[in-house]
PDB file of N, CA and C in Angstrom:
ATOM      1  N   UNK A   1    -262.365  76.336  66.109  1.00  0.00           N
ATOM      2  CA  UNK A   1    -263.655  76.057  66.695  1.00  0.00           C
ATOM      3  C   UNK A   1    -264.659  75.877  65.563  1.00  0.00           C
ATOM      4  N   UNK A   2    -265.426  74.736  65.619  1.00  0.00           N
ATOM      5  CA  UNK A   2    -266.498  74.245  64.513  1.00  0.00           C
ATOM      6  C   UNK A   2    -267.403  75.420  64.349  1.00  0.00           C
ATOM      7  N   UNK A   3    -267.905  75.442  63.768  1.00  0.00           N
ATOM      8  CA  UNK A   3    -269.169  76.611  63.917  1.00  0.00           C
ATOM      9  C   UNK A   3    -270.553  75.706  64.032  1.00  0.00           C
ATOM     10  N   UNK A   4    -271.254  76.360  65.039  1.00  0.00           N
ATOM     11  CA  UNK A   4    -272.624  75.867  65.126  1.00  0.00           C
ATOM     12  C   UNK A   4    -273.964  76.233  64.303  1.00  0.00           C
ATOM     13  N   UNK A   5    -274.584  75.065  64.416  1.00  0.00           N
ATOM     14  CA  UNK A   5    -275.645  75.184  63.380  1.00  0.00           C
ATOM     15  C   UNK A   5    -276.204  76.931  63.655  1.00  0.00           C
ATOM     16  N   UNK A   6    -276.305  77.614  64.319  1.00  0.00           N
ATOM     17  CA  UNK A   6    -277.074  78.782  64.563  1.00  0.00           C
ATOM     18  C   UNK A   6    -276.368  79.844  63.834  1.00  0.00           C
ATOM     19  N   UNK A   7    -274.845  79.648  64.043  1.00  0.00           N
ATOM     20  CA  UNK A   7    -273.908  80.851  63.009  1.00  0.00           C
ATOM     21  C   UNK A   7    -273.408  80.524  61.954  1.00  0.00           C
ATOM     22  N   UNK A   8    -273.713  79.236  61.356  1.00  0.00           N
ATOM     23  CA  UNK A   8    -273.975  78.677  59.921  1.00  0.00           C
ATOM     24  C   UNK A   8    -274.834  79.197  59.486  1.00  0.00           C
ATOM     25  N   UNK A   9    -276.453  79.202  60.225  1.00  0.00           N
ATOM     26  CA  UNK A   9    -277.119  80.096  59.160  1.00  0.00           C
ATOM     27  C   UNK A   9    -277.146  81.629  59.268  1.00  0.00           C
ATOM     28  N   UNK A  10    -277.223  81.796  60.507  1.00  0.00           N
ATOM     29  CA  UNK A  10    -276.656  83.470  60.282  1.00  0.00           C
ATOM     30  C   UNK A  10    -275.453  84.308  58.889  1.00  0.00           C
ATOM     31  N   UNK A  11    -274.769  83.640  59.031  1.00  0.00           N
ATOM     32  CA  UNK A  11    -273.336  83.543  58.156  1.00  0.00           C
ATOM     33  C   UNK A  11    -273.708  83.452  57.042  1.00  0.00           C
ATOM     34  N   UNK A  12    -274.844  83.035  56.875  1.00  0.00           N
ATOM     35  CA  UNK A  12    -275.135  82.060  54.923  1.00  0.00           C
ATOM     36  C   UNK A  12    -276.315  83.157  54.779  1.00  0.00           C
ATOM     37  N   UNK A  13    -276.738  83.771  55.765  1.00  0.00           N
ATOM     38  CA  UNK A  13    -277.953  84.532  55.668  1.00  0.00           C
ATOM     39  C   UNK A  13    -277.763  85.876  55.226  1.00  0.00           C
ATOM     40  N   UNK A  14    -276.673  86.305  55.437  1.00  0.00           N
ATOM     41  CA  UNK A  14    -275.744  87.358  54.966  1.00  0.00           C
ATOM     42  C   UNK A  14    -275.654  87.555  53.887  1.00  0.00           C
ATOM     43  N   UNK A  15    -276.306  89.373  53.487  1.00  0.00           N
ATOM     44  CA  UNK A  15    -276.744  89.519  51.974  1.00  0.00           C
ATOM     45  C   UNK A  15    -274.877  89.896  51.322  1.00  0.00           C
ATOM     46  N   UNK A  16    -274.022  89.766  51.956  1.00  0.00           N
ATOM     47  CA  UNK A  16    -273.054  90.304  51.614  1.00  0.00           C
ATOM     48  C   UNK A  16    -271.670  89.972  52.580  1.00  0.00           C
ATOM     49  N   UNK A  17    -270.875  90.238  51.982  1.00  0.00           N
ATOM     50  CA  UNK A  17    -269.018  89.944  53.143  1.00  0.00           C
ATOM     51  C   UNK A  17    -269.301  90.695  53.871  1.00  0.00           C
ATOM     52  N   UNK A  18    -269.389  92.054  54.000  1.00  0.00           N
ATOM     53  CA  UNK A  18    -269.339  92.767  54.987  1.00  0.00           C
ATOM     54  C   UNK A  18    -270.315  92.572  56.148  1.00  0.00           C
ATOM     55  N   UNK A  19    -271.636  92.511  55.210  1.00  0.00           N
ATOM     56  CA  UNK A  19    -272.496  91.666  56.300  1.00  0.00           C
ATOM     57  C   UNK A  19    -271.531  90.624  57.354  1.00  0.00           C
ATOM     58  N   UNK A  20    -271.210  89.921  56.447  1.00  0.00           N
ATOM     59  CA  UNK A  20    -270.577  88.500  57.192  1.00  0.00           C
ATOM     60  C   UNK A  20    -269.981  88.968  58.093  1.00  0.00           C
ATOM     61  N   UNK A  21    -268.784  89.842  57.747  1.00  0.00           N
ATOM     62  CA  UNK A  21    -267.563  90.358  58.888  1.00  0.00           C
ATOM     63  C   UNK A  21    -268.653  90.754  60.141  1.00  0.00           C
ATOM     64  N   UNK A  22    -269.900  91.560  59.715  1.00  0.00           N
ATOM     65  CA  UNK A  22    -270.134  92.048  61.351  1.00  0.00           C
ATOM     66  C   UNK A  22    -270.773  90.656  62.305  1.00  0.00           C
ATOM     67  N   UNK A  23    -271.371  89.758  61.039  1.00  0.00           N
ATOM     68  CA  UNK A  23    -271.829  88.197  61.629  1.00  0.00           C
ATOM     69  C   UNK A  23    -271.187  87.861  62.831  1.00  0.00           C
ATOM     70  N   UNK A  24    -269.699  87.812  62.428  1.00  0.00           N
ATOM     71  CA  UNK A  24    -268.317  87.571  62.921  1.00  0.00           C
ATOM     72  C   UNK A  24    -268.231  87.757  64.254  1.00  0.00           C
ATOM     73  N   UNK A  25    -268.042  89.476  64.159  1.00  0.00           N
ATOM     74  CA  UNK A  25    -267.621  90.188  65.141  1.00  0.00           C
ATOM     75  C   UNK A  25    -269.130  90.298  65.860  1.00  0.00           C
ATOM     76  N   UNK A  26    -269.704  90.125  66.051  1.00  0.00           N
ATOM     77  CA  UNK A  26    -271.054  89.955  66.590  1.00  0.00           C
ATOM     78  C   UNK A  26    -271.290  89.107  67.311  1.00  0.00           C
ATOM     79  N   UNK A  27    -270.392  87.613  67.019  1.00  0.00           N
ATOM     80  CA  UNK A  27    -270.885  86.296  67.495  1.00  0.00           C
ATOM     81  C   UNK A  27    -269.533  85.883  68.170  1.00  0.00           C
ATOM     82  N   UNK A  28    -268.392  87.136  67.842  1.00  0.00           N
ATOM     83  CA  UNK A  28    -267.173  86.940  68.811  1.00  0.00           C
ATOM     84  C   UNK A  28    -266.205  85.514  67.915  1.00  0.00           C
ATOM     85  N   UNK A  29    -266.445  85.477  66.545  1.00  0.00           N
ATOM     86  CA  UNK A  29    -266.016  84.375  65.960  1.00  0.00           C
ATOM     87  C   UNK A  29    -264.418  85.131  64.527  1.00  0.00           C
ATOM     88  N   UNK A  30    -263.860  86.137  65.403  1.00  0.00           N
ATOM     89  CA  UNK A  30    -262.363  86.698  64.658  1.00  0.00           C
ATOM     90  C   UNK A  30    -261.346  85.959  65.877  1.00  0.00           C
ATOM     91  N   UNK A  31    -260.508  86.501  64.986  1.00  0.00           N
ATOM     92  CA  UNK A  31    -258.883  86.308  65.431  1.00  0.00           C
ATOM     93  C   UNK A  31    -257.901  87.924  64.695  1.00  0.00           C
ATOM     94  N   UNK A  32    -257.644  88.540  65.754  1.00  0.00           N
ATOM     95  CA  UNK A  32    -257.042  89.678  65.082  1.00  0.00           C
ATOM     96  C   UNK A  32    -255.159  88.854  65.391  1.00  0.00           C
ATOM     97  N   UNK A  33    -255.111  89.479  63.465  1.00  0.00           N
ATOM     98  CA  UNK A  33    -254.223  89.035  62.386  1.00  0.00           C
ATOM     99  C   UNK A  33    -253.046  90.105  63.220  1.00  0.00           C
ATOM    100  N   UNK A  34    -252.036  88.875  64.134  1.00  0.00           N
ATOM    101  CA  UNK A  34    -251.064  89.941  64.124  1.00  0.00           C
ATOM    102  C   UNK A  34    -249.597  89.757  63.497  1.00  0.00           C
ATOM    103  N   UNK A  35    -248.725  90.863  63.300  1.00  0.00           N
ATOM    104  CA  UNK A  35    -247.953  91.031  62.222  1.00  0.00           C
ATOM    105  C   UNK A  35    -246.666  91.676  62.512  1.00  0.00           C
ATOM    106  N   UNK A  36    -245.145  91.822  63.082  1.00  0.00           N
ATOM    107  CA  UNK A  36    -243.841  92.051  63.367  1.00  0.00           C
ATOM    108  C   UNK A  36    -244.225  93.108  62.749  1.00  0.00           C
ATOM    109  N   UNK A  37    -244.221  93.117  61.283  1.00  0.00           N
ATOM    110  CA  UNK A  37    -244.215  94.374  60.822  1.00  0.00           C
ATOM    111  C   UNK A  37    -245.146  95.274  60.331  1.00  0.00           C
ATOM    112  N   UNK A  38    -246.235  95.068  60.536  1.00  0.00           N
ATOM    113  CA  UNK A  38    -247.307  96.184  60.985  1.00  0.00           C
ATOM    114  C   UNK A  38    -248.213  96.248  62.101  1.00  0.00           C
ATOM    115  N   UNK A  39    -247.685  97.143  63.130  1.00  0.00           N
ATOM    116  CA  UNK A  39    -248.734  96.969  64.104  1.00  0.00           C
ATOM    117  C   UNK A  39    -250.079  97.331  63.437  1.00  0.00           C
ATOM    118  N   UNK A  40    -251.074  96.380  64.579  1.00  0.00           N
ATOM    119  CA  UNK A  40    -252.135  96.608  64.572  1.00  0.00           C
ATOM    120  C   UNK A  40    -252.899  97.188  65.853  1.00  0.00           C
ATOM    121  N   UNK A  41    -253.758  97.365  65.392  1.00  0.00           N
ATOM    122  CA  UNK A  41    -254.907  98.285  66.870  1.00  0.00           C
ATOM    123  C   UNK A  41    -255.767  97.097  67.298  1.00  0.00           C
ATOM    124  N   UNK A  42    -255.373  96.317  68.246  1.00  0.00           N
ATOM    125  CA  UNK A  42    -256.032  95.079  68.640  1.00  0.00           C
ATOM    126  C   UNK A  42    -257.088  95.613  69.470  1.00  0.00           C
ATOM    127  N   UNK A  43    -257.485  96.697  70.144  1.00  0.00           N
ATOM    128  CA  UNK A  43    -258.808  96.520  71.099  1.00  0.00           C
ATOM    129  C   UNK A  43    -260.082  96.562  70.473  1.00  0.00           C
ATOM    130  N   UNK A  44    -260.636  95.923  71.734  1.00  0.00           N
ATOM    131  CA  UNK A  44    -262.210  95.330  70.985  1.00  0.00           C
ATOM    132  C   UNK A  44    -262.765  96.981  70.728  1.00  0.00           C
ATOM    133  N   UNK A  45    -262.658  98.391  70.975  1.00  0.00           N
ATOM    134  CA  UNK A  45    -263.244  99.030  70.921  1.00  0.00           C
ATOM    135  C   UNK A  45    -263.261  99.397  68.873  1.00  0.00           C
ATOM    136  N   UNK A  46    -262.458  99.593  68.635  1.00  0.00           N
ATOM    137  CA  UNK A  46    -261.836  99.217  67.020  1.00  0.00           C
ATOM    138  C   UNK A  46    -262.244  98.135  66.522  1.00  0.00           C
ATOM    139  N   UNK A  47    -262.788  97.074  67.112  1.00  0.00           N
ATOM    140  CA  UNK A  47    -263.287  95.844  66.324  1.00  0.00           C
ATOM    141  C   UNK A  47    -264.765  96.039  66.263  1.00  0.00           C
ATOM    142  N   UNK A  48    -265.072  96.651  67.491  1.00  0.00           N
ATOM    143  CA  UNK A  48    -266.720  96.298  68.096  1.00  0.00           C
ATOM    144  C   UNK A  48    -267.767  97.686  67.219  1.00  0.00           C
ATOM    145  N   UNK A  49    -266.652  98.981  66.802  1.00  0.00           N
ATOM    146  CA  UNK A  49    -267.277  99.939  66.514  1.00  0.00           C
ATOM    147  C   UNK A  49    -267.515  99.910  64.928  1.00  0.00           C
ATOM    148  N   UNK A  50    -267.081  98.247  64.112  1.00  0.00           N
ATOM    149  CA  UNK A  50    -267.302  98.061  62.847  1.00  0.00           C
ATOM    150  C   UNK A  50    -268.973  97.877  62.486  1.00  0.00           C
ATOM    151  N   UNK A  51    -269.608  97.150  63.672  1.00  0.00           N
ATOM    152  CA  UNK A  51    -270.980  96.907  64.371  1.00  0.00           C
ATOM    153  C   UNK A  51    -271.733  97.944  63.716  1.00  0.00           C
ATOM    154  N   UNK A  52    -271.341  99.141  63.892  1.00  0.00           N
ATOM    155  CA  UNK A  52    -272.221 100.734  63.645  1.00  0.00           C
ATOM    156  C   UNK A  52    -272.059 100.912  62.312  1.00  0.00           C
ATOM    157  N   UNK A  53    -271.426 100.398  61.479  1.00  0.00           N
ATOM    158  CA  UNK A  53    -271.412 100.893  60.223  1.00  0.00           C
ATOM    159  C   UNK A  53    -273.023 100.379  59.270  1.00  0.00           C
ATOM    160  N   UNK A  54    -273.083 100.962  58.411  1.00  0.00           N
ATOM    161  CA  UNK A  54    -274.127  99.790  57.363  1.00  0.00           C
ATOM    162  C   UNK A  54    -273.742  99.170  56.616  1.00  0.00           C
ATOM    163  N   UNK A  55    -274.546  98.152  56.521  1.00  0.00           N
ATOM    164  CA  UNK A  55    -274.311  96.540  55.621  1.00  0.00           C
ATOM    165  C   UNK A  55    -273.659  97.275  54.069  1.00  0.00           C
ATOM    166  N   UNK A  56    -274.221  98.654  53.945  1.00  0.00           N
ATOM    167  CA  UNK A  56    -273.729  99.008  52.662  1.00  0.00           C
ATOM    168  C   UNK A  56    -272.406  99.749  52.647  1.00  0.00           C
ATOM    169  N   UNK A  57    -271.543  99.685  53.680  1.00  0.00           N
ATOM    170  CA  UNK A  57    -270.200 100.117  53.638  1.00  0.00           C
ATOM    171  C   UNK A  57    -269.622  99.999  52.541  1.00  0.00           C
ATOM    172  N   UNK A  58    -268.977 100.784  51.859  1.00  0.00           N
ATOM    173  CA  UNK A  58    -268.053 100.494  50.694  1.00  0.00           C
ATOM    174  C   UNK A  58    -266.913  99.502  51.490  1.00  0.00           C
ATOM    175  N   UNK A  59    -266.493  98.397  50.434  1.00  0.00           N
ATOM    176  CA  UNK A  59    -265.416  97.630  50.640  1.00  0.00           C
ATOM    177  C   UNK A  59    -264.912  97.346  49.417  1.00  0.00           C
ATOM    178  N   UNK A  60    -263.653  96.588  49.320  1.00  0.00           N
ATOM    179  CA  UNK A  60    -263.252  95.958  48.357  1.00  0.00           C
ATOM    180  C   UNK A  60    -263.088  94.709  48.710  1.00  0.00           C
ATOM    181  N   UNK A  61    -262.623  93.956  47.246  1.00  0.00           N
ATOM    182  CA  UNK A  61    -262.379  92.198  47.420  1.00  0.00           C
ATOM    183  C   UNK A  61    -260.841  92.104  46.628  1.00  0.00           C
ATOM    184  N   UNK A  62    -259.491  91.871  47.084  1.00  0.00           N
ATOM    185  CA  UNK A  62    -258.510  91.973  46.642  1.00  0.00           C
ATOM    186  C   UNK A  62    -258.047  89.945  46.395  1.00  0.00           C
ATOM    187  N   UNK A  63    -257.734  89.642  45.865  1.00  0.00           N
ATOM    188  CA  UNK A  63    -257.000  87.630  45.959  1.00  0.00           C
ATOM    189  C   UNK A  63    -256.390  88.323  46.624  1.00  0.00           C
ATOM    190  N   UNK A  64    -256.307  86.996  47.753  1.00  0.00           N
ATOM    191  CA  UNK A  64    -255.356  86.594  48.664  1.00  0.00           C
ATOM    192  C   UNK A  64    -253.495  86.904  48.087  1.00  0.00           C
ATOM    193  N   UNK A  65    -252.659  86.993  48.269  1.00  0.00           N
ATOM    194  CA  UNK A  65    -251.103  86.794  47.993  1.00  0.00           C
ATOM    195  C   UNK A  65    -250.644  85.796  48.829  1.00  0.00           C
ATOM    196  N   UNK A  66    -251.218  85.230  49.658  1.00  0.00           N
ATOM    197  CA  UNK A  66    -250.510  84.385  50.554  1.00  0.00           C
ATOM    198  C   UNK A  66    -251.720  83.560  51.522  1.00  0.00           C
ATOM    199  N   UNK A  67    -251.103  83.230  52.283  1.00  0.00           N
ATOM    200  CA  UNK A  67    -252.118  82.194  53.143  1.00  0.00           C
ATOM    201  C   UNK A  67    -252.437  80.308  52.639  1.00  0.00           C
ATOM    202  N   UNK A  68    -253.123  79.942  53.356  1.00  0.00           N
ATOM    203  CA  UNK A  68    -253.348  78.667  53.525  1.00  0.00           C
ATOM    204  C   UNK A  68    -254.276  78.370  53.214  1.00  0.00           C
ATOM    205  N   UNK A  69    -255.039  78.023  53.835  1.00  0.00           N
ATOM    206  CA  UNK A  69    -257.031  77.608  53.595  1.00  0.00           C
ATOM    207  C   UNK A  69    -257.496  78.691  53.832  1.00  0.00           C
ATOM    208  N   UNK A  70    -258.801  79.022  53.430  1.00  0.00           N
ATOM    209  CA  UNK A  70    -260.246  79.734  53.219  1.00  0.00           C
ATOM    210  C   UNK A  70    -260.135  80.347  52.584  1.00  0.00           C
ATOM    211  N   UNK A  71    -261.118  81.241  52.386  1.00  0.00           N
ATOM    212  CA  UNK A  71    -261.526  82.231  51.135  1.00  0.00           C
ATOM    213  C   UNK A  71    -260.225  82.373  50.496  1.00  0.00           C
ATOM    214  N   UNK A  72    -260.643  82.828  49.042  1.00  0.00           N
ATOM    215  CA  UNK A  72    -259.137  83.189  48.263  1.00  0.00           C
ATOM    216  C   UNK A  72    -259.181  84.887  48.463  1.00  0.00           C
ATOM    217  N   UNK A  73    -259.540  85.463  48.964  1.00  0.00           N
ATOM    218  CA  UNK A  73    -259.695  86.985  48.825  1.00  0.00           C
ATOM    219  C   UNK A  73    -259.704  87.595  50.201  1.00  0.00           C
ATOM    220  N   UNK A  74    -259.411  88.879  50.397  1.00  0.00           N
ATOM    221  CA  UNK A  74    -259.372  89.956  51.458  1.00  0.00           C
ATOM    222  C   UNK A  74    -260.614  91.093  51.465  1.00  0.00           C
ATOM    223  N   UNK A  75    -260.917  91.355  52.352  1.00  0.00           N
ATOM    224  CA  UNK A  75    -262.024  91.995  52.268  1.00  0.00           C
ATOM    225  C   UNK A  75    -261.253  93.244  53.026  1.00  0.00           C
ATOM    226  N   UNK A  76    -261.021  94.361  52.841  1.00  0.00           N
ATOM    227  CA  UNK A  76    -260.339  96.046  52.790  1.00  0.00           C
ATOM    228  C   UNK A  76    -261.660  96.967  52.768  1.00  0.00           C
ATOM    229  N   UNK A  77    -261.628  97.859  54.129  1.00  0.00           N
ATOM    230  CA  UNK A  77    -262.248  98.987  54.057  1.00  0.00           C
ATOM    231  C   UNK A  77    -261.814  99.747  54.712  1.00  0.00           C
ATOM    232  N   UNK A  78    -261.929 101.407  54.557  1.00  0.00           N
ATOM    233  CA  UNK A  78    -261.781 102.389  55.323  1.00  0.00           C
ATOM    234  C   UNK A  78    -263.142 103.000  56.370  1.00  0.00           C
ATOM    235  N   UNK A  79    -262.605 103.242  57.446  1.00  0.00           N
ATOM    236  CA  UNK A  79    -263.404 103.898  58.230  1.00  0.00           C
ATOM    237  C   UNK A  79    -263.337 104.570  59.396  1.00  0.00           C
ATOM    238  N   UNK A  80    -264.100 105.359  60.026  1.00  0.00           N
ATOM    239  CA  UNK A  80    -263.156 106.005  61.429  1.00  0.00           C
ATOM    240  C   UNK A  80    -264.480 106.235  62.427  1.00  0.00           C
ATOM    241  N   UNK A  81    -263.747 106.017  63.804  1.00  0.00           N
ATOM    242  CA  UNK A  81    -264.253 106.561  64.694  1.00  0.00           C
ATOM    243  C   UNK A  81    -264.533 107.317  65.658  1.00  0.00           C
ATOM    244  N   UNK A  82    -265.154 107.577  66.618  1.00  0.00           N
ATOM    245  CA  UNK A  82    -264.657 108.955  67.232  1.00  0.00           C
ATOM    246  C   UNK A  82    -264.573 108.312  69.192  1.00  0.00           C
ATOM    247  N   UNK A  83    -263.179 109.061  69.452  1.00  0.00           N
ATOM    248  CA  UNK A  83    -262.703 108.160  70.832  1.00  0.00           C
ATOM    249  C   UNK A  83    -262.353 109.884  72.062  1.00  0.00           C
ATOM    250  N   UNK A  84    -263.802 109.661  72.287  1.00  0.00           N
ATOM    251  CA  UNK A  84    -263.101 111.190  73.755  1.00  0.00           C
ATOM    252  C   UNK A  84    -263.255 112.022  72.137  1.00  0.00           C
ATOM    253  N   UNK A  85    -263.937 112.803  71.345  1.00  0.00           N
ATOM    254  CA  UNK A  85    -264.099 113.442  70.649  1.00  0.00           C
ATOM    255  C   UNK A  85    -262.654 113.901  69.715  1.00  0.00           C
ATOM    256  N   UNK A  86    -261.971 113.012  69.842  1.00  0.00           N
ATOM    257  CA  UNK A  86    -261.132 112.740  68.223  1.00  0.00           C
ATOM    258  C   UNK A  86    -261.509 112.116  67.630  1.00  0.00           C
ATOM    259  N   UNK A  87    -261.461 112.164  66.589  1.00  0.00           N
ATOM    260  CA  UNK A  87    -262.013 111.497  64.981  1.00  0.00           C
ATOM    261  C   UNK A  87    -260.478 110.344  64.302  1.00  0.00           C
ATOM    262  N   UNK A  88    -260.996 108.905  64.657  1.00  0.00           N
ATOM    263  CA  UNK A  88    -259.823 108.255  64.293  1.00  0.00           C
ATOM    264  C   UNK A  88    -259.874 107.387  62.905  1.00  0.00           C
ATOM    265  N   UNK A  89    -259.187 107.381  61.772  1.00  0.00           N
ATOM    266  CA  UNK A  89    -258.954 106.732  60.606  1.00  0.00           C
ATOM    267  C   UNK A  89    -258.665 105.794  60.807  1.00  0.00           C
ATOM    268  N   UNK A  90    -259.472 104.399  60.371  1.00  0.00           N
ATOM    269  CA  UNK A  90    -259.154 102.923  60.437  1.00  0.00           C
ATOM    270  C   UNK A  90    -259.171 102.539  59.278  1.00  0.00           C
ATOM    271  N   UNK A  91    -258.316 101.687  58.646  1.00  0.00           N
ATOM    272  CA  UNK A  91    -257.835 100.467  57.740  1.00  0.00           C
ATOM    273  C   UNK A  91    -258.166  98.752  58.575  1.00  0.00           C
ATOM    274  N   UNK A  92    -259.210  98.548  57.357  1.00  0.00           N
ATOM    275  CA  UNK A  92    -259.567  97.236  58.015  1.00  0.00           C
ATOM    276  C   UNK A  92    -259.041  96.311  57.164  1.00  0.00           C
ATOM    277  N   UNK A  93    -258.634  94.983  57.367  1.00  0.00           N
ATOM    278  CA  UNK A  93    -258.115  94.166  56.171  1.00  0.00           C
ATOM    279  C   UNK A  93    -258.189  92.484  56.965  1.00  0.00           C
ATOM    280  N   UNK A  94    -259.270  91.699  56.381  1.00  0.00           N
ATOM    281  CA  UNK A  94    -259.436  90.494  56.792  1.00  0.00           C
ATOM    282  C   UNK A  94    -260.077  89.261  55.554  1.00  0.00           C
ATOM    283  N   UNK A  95    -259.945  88.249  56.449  1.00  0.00           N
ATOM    284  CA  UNK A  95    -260.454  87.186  55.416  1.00  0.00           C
ATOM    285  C   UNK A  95    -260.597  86.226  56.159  1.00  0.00           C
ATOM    286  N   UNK A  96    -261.903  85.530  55.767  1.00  0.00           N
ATOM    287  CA  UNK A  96    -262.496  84.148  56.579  1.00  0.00           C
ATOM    288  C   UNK A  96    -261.558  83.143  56.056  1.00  0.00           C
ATOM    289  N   UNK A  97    -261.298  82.669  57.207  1.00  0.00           N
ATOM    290  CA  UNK A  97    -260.740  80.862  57.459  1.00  0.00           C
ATOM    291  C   UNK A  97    -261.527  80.093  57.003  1.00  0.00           C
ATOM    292  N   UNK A  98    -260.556  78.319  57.066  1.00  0.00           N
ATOM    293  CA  UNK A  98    -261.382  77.714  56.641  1.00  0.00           C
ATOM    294  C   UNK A  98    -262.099  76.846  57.900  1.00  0.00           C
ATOM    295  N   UNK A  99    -262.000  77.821  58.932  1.00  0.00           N
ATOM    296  CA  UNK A  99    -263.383  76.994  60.322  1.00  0.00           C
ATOM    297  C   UNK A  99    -264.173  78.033  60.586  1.00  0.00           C
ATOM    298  N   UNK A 100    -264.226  78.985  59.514  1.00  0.00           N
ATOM    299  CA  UNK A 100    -265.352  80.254  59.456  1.00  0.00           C
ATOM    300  C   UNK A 100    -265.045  81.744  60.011  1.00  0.00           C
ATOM    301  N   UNK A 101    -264.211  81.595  60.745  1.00  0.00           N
ATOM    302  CA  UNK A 101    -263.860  82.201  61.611  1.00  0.00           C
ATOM    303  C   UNK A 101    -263.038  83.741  60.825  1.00  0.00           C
ATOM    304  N   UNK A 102    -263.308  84.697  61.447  1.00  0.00           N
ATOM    305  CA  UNK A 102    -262.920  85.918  60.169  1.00  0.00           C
ATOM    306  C   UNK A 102    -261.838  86.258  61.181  1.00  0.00           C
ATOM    307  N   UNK A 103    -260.452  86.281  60.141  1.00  0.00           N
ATOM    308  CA  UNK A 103    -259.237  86.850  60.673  1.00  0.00           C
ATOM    309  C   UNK A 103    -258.767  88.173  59.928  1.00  0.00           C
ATOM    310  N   UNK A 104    -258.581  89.350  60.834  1.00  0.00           N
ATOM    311  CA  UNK A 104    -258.872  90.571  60.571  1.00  0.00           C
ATOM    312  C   UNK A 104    -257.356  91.384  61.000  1.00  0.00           C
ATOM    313  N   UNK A 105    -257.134  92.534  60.444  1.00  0.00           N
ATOM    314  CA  UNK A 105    -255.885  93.490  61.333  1.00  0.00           C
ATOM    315  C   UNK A 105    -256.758  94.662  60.957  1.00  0.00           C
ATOM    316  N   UNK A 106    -256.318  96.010  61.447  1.00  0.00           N
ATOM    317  CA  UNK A 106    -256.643  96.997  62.060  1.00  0.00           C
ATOM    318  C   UNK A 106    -255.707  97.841  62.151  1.00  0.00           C
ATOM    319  N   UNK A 107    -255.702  98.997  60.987  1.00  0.00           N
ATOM    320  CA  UNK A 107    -254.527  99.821  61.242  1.00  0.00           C
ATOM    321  C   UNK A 107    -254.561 101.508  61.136  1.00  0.00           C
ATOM    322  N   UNK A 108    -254.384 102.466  62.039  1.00  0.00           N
ATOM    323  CA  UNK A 108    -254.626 103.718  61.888  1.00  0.00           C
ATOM    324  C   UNK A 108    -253.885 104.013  60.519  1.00  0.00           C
ATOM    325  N   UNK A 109    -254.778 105.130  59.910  1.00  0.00           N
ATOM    326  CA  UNK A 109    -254.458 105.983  58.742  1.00  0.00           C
ATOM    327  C   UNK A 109    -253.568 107.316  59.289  1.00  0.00           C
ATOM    328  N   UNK A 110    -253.047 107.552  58.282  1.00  0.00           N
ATOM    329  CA  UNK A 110    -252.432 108.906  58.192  1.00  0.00           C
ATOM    330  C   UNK A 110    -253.563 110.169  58.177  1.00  0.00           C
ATOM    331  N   UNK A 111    -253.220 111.019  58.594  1.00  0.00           N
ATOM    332  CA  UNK A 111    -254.545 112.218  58.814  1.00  0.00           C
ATOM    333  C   UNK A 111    -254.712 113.055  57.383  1.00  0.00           C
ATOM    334  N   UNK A 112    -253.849 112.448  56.647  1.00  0.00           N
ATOM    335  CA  UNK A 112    -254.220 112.981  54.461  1.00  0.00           C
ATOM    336  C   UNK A 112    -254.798 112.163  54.308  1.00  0.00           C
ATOM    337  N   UNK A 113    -255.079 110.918  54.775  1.00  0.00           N
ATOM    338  CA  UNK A 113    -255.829 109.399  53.733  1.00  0.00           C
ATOM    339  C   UNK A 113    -256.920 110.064  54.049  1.00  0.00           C
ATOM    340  N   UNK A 114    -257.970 109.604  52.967  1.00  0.00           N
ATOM    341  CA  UNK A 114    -258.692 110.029  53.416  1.00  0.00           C
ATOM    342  C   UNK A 114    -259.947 108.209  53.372  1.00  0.00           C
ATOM    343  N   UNK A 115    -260.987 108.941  53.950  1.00  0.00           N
ATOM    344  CA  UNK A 115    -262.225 107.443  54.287  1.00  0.00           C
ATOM    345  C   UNK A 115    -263.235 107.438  53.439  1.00  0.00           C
TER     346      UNK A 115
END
């Protein structure tokens, strides 16, 4: 899907990736990255609760190892949320396409990792 002039500039307006990712997930413009051999946590509640974090989340920027078009890099962060008052460890790991569009997976941590 093209992107429209309105989430072109939103997207470009973005002081930062992470910014961008919530651009993304904000404007409903991911694809969760799925994988045989690592499940992922596909519900929107895990996608939608990235929203609450701040623009200043620690992340990293790793090159790509693989893939096709867009960005050459992965954007990786830790974070957790709380579901019915458990406290859950998330692994985020995505990277924009080349039709803008941020393709993402989602994977619970072990209860030693820490966030």
């Amino acid at each position: 899907m093209p992107p429209d002039e309105e989430f072109k500039k939103k997207y470009q307006a973005a002081k930062n990736h992470f910014e961008r990712v919530q651009v993304c997930i904000r404007e409903q413009r991911y694809k969760i990255w799925l994988r045989a051999d690592k499940p992922n946590l596909n519900s929107a509640e895990f996608v939608n609760s990235i929203l609450n974090l701040p623009i200043t989340h620690p992340c990293t920027y790793k090159k790509r190892k693989s893939g096709r078009a867009g960005a050459k890099f992965v954007i990786e962060f830790k974070y957790s949320i709380s579901i019915y008052g458990a406290t859950t460890k998330l692994y985020f790991k995505g990277f924009f396409a080349e039709d803008w569009t941020l393709k993402l997976e989602i994977q619970s941590l072990r209860d030693n990792e820490e966030v």
